[in-house]
N, C-alpha and C. Protein backbone atom coordinates (compact mmCIF):
# COMPACT_ATOMS: atom_id res chain seq x y z
N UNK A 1 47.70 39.57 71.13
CA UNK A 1 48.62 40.24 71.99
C UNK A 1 49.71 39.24 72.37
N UNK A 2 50.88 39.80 72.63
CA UNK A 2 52.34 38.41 72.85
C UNK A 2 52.46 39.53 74.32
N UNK A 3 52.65 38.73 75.02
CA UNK A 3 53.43 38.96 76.36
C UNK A 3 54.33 38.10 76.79
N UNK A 4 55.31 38.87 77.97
CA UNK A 4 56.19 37.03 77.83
C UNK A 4 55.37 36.16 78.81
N UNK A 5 56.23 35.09 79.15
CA UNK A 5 55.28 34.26 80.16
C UNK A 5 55.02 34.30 81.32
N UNK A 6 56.25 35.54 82.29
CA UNK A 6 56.11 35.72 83.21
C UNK A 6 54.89 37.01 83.47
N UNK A 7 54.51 37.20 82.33
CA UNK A 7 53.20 38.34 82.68
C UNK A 7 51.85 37.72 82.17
N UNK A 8 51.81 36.55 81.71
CA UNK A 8 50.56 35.89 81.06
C UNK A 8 49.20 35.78 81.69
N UNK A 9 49.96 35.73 83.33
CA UNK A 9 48.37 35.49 84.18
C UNK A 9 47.98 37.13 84.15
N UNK A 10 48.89 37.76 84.72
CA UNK A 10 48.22 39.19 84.78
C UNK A 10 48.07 39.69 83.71
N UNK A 11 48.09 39.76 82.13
CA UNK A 11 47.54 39.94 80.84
C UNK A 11 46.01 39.34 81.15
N UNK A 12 45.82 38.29 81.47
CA UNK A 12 44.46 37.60 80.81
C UNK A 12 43.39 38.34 82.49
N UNK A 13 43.98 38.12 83.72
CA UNK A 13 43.28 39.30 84.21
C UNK A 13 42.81 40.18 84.05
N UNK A 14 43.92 41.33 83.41
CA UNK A 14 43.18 42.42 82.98
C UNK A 14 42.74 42.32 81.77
N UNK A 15 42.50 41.55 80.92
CA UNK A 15 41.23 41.45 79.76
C UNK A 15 40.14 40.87 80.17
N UNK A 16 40.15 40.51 80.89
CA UNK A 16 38.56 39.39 81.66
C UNK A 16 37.85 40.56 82.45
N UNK A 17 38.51 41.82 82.65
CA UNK A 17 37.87 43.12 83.50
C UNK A 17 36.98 43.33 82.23
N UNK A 18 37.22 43.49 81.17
CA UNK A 18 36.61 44.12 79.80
C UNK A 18 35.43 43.45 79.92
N UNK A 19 34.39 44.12 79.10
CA UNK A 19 33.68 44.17 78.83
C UNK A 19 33.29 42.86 77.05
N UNK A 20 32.62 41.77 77.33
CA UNK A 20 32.96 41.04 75.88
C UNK A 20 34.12 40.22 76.37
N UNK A 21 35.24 40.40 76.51
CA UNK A 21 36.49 39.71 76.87
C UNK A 21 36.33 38.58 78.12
N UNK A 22 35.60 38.16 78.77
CA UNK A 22 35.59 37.11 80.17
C UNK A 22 35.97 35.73 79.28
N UNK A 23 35.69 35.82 78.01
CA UNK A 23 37.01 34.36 77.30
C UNK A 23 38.35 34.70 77.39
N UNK A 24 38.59 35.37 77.49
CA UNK A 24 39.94 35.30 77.19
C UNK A 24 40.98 34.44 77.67
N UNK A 25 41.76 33.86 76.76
CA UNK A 25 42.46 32.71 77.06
C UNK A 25 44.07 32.63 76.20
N UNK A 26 45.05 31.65 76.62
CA UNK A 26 46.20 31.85 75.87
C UNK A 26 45.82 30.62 74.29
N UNK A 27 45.91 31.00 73.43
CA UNK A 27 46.19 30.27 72.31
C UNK A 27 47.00 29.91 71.41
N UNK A 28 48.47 30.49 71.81
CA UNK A 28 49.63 29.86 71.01
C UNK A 28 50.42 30.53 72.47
N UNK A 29 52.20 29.51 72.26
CA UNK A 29 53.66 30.05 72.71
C UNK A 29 54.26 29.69 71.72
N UNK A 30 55.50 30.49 72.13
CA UNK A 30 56.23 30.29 71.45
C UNK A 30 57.69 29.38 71.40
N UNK A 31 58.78 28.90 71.48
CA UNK A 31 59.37 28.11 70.98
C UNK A 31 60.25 28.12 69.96
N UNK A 32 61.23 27.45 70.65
CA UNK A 32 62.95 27.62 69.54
C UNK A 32 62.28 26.41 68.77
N UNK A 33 61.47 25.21 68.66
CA UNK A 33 61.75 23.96 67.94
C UNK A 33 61.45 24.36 66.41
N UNK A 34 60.94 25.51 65.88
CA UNK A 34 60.86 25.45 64.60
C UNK A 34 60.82 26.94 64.48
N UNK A 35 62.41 27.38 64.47
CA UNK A 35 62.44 28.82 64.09
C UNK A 35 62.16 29.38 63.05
N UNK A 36 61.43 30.64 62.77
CA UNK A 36 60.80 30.99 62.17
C UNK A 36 59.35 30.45 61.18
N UNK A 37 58.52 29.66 62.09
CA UNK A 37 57.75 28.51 61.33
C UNK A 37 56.60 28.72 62.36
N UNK A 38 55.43 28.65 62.05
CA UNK A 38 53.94 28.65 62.74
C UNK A 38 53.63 27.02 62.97
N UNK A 39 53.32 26.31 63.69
CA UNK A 39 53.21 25.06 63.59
C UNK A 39 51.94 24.94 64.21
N UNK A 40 50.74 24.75 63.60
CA UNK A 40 49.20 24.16 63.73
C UNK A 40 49.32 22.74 64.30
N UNK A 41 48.51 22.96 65.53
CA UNK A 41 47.88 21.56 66.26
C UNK A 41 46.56 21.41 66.07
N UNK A 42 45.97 20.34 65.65
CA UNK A 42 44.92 19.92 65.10
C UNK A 42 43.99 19.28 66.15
N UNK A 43 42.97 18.81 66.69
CA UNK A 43 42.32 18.63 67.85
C UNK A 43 42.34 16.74 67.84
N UNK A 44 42.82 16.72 66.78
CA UNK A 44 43.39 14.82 66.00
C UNK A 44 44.37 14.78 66.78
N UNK A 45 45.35 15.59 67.40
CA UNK A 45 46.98 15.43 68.15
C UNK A 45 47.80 15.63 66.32
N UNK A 46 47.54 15.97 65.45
CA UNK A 46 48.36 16.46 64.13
C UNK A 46 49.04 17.97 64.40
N UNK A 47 50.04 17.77 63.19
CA UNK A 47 50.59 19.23 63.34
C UNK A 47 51.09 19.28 61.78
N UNK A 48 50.99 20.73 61.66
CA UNK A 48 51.51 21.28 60.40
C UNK A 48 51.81 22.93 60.15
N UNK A 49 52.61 23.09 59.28
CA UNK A 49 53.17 24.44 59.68
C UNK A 49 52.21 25.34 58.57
N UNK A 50 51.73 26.64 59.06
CA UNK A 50 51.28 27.32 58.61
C UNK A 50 51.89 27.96 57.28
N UNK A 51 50.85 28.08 56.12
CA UNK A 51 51.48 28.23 54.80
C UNK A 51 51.49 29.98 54.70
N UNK A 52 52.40 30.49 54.35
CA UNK A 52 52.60 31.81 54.28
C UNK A 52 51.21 32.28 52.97
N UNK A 53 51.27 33.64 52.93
CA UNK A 53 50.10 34.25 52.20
C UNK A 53 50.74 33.95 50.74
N UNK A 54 49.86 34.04 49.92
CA UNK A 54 50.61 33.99 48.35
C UNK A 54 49.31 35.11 47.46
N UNK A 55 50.28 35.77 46.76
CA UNK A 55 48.74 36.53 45.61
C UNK A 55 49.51 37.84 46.55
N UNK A 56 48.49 39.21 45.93
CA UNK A 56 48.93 40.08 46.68
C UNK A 56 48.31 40.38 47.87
N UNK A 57 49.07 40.93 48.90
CA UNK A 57 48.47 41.08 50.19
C UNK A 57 47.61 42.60 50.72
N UNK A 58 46.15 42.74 50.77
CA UNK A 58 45.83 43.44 50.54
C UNK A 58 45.30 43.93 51.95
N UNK A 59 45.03 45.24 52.73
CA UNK A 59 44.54 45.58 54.06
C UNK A 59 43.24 44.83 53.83
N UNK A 60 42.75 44.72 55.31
CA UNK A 60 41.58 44.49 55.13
C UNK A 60 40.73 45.54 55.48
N UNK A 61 39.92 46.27 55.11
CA UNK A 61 38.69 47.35 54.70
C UNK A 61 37.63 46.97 55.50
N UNK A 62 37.50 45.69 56.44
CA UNK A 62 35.93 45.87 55.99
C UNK A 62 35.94 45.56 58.08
């Protein structure tokens, strides 16, 4: 789910009401420093940008 930041606390509120959901937590923002680019942080302090899909892209079914 993307919300902006001024609604982030009250997003993760109301998913922690759910049922299963009491993790819920933020795991990415977003950011002008690498437009249009996913950039992975590694638990090392590394970073690298996420490689787009390649082959054909198929739903997932299951």
């Amino acid at each position: 789910m993307a919300v902006e930041k001024k609604d982030e606390q009250k997003a993760l509120e109301v998913l922690r009401t759910f049922e299963n959901s009491s993790n819920a937590t933020i795991i990415a923002k977003v950011s002008q420093a690498y437009e249009k680019r996913v950039v992975l942080h590694s638990p090392w302090g590394t970073k690298r940008f996420l490689d787009l899909p390649t082959g054909e892209l198929l739903p997932r079914i299951c």
